[in-house]
N, C-alpha and C. Protein backbone atom coordinates (compact mmCIF):
# COMPACT_ATOMS: atom_id res chain seq x y z
N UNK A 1 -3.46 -3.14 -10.12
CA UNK A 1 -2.89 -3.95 -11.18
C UNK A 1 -2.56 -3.04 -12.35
N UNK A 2 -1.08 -3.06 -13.13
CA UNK A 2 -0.77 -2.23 -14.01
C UNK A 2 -1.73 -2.38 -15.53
N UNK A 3 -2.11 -1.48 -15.86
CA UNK A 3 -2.97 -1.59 -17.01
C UNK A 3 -4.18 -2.66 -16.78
N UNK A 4 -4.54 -2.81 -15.94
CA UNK A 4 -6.53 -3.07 -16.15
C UNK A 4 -7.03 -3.10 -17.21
N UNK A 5 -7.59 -1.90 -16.94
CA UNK A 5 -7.96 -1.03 -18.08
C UNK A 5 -8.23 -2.14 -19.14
N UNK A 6 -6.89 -2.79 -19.66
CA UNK A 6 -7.12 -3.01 -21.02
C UNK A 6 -7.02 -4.45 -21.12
N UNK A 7 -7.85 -5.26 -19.34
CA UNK A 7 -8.12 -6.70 -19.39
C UNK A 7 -9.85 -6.43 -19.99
N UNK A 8 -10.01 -5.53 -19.38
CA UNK A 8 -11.74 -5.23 -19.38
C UNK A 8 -12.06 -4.76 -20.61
N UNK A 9 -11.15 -3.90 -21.40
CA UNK A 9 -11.51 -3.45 -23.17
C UNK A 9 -11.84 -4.49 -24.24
N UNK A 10 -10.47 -5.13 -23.45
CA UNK A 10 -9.96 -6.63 -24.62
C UNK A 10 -10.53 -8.08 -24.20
N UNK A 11 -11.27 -8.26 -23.38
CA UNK A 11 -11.98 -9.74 -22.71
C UNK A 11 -12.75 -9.64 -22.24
N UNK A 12 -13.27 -8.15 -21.72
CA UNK A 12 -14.44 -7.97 -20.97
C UNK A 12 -14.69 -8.17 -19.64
N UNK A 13 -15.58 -7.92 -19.07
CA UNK A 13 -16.19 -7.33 -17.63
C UNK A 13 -15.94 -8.89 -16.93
N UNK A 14 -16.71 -9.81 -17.69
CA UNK A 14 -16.64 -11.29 -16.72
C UNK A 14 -14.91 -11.24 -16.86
N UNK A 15 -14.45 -11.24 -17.59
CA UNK A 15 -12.74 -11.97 -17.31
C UNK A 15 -12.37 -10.90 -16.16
N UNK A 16 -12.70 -9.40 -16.75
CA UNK A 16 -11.83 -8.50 -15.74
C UNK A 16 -12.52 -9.06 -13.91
N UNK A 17 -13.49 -9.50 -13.84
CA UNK A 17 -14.12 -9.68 -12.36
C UNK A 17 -13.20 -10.83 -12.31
N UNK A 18 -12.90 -11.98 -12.84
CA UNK A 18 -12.32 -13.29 -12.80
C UNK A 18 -10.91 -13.08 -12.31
N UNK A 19 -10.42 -11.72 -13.11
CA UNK A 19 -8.61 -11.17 -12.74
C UNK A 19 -9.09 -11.12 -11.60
N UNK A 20 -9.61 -10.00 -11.11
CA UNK A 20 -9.58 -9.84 -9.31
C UNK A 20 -9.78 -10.29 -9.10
N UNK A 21 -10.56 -11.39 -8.69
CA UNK A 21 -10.95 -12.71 -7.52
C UNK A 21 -9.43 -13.52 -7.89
N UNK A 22 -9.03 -13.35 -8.87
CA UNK A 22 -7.64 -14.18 -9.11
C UNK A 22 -6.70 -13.39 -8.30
N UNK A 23 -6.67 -12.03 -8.62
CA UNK A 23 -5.60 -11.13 -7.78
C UNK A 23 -5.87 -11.29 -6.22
N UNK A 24 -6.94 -11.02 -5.53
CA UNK A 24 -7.01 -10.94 -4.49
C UNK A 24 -6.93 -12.27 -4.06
N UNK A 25 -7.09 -13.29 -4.18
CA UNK A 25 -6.12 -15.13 -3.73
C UNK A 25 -4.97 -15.13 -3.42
N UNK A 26 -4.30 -14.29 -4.45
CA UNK A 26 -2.57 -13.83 -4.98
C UNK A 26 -2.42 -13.57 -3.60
N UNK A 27 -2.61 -12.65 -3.26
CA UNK A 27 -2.69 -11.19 -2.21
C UNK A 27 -2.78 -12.01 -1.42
N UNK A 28 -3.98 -12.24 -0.90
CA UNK A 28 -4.49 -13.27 0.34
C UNK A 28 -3.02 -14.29 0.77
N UNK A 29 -2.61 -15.14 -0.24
CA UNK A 29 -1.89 -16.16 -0.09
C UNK A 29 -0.60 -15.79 0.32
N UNK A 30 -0.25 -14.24 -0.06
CA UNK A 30 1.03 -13.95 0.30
C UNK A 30 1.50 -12.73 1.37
N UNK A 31 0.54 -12.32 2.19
CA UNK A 31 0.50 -11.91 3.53
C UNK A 31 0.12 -12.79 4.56
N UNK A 32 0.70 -12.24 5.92
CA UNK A 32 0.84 -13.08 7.01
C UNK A 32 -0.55 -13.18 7.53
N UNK A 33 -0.80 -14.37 8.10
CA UNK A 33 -2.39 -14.98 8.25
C UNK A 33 -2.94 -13.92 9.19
N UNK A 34 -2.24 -13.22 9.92
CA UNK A 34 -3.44 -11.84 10.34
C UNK A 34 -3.70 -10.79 9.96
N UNK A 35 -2.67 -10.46 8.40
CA UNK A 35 -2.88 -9.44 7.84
C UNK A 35 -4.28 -9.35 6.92
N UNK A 36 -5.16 -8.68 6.75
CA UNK A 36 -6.35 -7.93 5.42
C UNK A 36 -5.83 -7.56 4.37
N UNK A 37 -6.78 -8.43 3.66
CA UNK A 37 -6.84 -7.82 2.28
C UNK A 37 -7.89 -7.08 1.91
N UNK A 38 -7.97 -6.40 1.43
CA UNK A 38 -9.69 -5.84 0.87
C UNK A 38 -9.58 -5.46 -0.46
N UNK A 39 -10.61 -5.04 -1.48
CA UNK A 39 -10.77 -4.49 -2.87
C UNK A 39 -10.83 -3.23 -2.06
N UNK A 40 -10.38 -2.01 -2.70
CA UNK A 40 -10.09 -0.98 -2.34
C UNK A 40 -10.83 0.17 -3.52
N UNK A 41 -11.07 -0.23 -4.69
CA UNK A 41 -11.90 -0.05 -5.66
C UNK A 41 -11.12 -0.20 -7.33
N UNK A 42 -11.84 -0.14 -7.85
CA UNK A 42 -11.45 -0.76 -8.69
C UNK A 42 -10.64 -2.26 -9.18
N UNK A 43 -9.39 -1.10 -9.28
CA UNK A 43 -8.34 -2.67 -9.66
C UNK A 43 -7.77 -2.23 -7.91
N UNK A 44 -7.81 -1.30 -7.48
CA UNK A 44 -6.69 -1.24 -6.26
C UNK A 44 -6.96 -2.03 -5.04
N UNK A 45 -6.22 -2.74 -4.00
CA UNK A 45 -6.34 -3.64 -3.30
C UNK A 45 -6.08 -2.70 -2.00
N UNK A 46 -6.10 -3.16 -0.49
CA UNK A 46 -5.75 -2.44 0.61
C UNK A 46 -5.16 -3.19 1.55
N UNK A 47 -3.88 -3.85 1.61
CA UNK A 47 -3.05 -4.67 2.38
C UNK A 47 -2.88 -3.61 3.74
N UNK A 48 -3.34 -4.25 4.91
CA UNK A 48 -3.33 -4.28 6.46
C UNK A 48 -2.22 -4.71 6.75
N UNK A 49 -0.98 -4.65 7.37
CA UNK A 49 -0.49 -5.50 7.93
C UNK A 49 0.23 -4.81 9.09
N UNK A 50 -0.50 -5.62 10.69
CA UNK A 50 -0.32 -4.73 11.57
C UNK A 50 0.84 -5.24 12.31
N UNK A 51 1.57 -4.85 13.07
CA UNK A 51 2.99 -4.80 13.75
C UNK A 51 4.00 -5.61 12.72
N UNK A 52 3.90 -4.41 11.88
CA UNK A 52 4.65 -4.58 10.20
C UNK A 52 5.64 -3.08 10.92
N UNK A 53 7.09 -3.87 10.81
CA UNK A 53 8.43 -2.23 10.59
C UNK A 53 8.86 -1.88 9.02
N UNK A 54 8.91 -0.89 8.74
CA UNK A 54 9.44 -0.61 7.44
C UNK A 54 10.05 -1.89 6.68
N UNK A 55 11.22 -2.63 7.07
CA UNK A 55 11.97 -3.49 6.66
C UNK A 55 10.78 -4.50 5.93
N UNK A 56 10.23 -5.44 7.18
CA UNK A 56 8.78 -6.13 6.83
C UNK A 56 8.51 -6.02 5.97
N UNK A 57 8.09 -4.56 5.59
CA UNK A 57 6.87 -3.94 5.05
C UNK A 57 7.22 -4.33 3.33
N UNK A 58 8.10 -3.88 3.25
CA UNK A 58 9.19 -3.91 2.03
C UNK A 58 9.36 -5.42 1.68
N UNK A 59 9.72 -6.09 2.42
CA UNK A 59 9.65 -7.47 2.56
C UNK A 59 8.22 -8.38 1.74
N UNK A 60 7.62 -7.57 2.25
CA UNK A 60 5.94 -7.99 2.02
C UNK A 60 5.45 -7.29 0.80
N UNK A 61 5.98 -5.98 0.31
CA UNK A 61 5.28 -5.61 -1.14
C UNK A 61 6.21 -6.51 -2.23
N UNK A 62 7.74 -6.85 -1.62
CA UNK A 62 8.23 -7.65 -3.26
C UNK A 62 7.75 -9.23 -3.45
N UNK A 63 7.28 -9.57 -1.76
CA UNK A 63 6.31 -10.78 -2.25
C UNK A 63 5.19 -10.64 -3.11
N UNK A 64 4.72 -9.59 -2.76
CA UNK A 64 3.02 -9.47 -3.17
C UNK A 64 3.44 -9.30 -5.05
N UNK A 65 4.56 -8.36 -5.13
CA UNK A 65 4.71 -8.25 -6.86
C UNK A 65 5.39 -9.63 -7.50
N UNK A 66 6.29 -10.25 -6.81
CA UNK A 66 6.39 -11.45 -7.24
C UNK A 66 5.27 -12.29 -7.40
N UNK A 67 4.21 -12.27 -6.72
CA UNK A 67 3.22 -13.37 -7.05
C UNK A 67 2.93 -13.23 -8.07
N UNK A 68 3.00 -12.27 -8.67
CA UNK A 68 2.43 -11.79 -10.13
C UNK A 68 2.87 -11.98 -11.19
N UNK A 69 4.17 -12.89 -10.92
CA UNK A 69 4.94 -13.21 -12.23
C UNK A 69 4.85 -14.50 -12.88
N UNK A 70 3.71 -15.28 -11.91
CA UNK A 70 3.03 -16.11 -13.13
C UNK A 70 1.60 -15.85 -13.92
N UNK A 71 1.40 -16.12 -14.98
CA UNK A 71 0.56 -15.38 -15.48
C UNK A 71 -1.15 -15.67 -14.97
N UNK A 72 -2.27 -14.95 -14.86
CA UNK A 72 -3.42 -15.27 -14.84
C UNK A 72 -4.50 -15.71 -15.40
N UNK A 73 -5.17 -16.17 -15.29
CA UNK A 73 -6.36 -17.15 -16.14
C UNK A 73 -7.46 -16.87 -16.66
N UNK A 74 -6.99 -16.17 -17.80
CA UNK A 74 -8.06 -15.31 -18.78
C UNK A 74 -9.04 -15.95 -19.27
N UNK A 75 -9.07 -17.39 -19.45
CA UNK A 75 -10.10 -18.01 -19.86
C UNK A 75 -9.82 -18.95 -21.10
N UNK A 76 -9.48 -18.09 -21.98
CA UNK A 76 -9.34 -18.39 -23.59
C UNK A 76 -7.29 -18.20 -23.47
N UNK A 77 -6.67 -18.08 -22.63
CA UNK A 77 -5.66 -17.48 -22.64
C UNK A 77 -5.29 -17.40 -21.33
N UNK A 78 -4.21 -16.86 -21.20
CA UNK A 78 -3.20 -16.57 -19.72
C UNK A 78 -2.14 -15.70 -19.94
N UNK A 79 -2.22 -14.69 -18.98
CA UNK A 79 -1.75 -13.54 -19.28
C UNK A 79 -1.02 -13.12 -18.03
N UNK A 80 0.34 -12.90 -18.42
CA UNK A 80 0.73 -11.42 -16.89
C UNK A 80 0.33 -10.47 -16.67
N UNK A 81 0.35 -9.75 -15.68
CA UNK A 81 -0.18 -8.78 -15.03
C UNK A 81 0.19 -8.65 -13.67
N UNK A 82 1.21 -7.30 -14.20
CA UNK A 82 1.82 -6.89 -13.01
C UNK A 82 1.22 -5.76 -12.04
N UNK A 83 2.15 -5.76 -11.17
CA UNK A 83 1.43 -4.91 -10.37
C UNK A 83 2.31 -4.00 -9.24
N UNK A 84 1.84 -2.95 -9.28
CA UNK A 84 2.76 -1.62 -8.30
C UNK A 84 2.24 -1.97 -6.41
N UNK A 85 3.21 -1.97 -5.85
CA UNK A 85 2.55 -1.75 -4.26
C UNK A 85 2.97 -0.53 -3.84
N UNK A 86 1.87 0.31 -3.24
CA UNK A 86 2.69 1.41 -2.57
C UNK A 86 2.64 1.12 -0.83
N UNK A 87 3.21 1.49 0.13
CA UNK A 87 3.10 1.49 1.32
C UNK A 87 3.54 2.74 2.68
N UNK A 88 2.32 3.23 3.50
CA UNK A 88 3.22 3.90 3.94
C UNK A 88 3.00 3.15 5.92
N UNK A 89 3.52 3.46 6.44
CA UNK A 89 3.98 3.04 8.13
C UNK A 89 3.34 3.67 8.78
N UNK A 90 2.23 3.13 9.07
CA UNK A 90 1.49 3.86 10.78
C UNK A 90 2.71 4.43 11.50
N UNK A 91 2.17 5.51 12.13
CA UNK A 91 2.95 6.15 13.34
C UNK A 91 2.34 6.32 14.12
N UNK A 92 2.64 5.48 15.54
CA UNK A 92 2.10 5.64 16.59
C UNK A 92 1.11 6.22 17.34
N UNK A 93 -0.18 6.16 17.03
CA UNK A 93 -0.93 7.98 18.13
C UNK A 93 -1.41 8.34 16.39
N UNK A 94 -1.04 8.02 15.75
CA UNK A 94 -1.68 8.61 14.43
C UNK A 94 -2.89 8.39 14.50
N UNK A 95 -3.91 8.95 14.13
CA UNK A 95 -5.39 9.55 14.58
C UNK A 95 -6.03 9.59 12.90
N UNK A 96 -5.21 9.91 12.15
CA UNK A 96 -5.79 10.51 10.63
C UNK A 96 -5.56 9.33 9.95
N UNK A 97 -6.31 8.39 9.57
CA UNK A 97 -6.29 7.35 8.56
C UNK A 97 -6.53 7.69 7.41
N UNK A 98 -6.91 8.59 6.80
CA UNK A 98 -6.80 9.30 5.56
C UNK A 98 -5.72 9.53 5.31
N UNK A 99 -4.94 10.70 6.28
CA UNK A 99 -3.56 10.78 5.67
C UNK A 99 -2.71 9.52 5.75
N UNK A 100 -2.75 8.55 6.53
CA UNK A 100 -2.10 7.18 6.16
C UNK A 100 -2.29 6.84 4.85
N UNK A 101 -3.77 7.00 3.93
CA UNK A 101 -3.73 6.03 2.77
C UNK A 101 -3.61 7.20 2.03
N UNK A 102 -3.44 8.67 2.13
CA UNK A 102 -2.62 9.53 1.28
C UNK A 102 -1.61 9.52 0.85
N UNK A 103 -1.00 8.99 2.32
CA UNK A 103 0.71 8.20 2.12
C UNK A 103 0.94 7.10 1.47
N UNK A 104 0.39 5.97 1.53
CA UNK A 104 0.57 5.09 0.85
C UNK A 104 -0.07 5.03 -0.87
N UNK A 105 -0.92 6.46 -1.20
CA UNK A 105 -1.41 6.51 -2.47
C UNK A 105 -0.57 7.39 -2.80
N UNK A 106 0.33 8.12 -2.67
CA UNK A 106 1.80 8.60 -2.95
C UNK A 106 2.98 7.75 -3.20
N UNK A 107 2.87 6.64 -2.41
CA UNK A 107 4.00 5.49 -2.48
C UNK A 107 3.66 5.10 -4.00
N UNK A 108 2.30 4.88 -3.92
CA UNK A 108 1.59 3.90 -5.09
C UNK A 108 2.16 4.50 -6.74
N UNK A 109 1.96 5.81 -6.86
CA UNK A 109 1.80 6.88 -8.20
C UNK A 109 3.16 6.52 -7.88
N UNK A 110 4.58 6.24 -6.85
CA UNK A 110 6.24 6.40 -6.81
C UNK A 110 6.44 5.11 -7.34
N UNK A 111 5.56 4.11 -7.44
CA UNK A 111 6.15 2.96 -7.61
C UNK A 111 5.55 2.62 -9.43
N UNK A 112 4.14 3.43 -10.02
CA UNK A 112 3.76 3.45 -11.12
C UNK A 112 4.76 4.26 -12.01
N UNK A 113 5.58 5.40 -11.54
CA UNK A 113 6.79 6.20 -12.23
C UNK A 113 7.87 5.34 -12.32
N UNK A 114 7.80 4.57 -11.46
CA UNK A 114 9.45 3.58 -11.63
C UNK A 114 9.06 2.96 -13.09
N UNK A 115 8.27 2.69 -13.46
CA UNK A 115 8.44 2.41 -14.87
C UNK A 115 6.75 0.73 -13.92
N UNK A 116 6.32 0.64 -13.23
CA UNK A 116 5.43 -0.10 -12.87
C UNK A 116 6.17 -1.52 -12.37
N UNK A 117 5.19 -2.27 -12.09
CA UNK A 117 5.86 -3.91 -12.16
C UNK A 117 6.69 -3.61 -10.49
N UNK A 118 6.29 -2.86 -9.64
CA UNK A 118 7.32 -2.33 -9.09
C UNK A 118 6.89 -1.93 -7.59
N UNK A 119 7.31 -1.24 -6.12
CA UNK A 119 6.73 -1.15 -5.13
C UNK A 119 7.53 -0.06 -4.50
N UNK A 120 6.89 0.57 -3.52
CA UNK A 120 7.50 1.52 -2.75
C UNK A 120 7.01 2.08 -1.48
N UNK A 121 7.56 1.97 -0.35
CA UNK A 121 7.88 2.11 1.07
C UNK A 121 7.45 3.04 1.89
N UNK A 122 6.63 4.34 2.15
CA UNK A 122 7.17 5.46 2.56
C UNK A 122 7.08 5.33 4.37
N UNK A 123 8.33 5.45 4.59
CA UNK A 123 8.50 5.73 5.66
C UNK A 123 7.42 6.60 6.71
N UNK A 124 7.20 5.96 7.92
CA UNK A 124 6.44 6.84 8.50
C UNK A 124 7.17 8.34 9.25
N UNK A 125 6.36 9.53 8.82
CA UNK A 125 6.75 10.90 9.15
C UNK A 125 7.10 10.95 10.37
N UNK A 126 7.76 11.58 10.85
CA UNK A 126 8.29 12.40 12.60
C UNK A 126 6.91 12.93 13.04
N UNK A 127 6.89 13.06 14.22
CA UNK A 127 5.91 13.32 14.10
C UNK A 127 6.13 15.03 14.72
N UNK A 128 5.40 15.72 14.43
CA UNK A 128 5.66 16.98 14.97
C UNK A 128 5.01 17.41 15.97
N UNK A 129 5.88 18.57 16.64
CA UNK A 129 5.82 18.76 18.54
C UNK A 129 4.81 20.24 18.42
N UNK A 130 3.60 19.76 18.91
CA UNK A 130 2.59 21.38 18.33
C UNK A 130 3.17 21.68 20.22
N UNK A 131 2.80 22.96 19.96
CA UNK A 131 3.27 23.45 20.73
C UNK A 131 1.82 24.32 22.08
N UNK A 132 1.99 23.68 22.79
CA UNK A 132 0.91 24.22 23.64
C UNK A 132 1.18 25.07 24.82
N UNK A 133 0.08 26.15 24.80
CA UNK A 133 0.29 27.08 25.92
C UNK A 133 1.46 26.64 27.44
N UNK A 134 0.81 25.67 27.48
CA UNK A 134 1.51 24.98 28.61
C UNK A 134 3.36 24.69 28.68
N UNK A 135 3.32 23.91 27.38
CA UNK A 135 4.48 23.53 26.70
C UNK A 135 5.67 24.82 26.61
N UNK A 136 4.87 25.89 26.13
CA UNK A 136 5.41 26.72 26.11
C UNK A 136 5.69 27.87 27.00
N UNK A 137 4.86 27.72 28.15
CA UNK A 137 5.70 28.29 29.61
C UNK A 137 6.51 27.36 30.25
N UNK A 138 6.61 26.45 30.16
CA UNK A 138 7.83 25.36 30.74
C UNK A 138 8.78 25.52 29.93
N UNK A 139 8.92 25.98 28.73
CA UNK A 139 10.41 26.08 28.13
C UNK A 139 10.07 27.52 28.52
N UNK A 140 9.44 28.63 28.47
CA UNK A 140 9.64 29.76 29.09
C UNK A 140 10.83 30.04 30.57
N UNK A 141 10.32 28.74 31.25
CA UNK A 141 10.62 28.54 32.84
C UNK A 141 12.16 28.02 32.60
N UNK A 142 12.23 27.56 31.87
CA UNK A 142 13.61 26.12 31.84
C UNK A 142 14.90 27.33 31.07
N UNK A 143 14.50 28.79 30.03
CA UNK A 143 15.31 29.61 29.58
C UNK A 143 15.59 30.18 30.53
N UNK A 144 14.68 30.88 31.25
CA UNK A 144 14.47 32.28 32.34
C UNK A 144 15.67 31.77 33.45
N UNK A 145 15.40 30.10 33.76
CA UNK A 145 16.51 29.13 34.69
C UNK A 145 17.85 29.48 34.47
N UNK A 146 18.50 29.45 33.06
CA UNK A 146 19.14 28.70 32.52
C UNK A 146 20.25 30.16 33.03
């Protein structure tokens, strides 16, 4: 959520816990019923959404920032509070779930530079061809052919 920070300075700890259980409803209500939500820490959230294609995906972070454009229930008050999605695309055989939410915490900081209020996509990487002993006497075999 853009600027936190300064629900919890200016209203305090109970309102700021009250935003998230408010945010994460948001969230909840506007992914597809088999997708996860989780608190991710802090203010940051961790949207799942599995046999999601880029297009989808994109599809699904300008819902999630639209929910946000009615305001939330501060108590004494009601307030907006927007919010950045970043996202990046499993690739197939991908093994490193770290670097997945590296990717998508790169999307996140691309979509806080757009000026916030805002979301961003990253495509999942190619994946690259390591090259094994093996691999590499069969193209040995397939030149020597040629």
């Amino acid at each position: 959520m853009d600027h936190f920070k300064e629900v919890n300075d200016r209203y305090g700890h109970p309102v700021g816990d009250s935003v998230i259980k408010q945010a994460a409803t948001r969230l909840r209500r506007n992914v597809r019923v088999y997708d996860a939500v989780g608190r991710y820490g802090g203010d940051e959230f961790l949207v799942v959404l599995p046999d999601c294609d880029h297009r989808e995906a994109e599809m699904i972070a300008e819902r999630l920032r639209m929910s946000f454009d009615m305001p939330l229930d501060l108590g004494s008050t009601k307030k907006k509070i927007s919010i950045c999605v970043g996202g990046a695309i499993y690739r197939l055989g991908e093994t490193d779930l770290e670097e997945l939410i590296v990717r998508a915490d790169e999307s996140l900081y691309k979509a806080k530079a757009a000026g916030r209020d805002a979301w961003s996509v990253m495509e999942a990487p190619i994946p690259r061809l390591e090259d094994t002993s093996e691999d590499q006497e069969l193209s040995d075999e397939f030149t020597a052919g040629a």
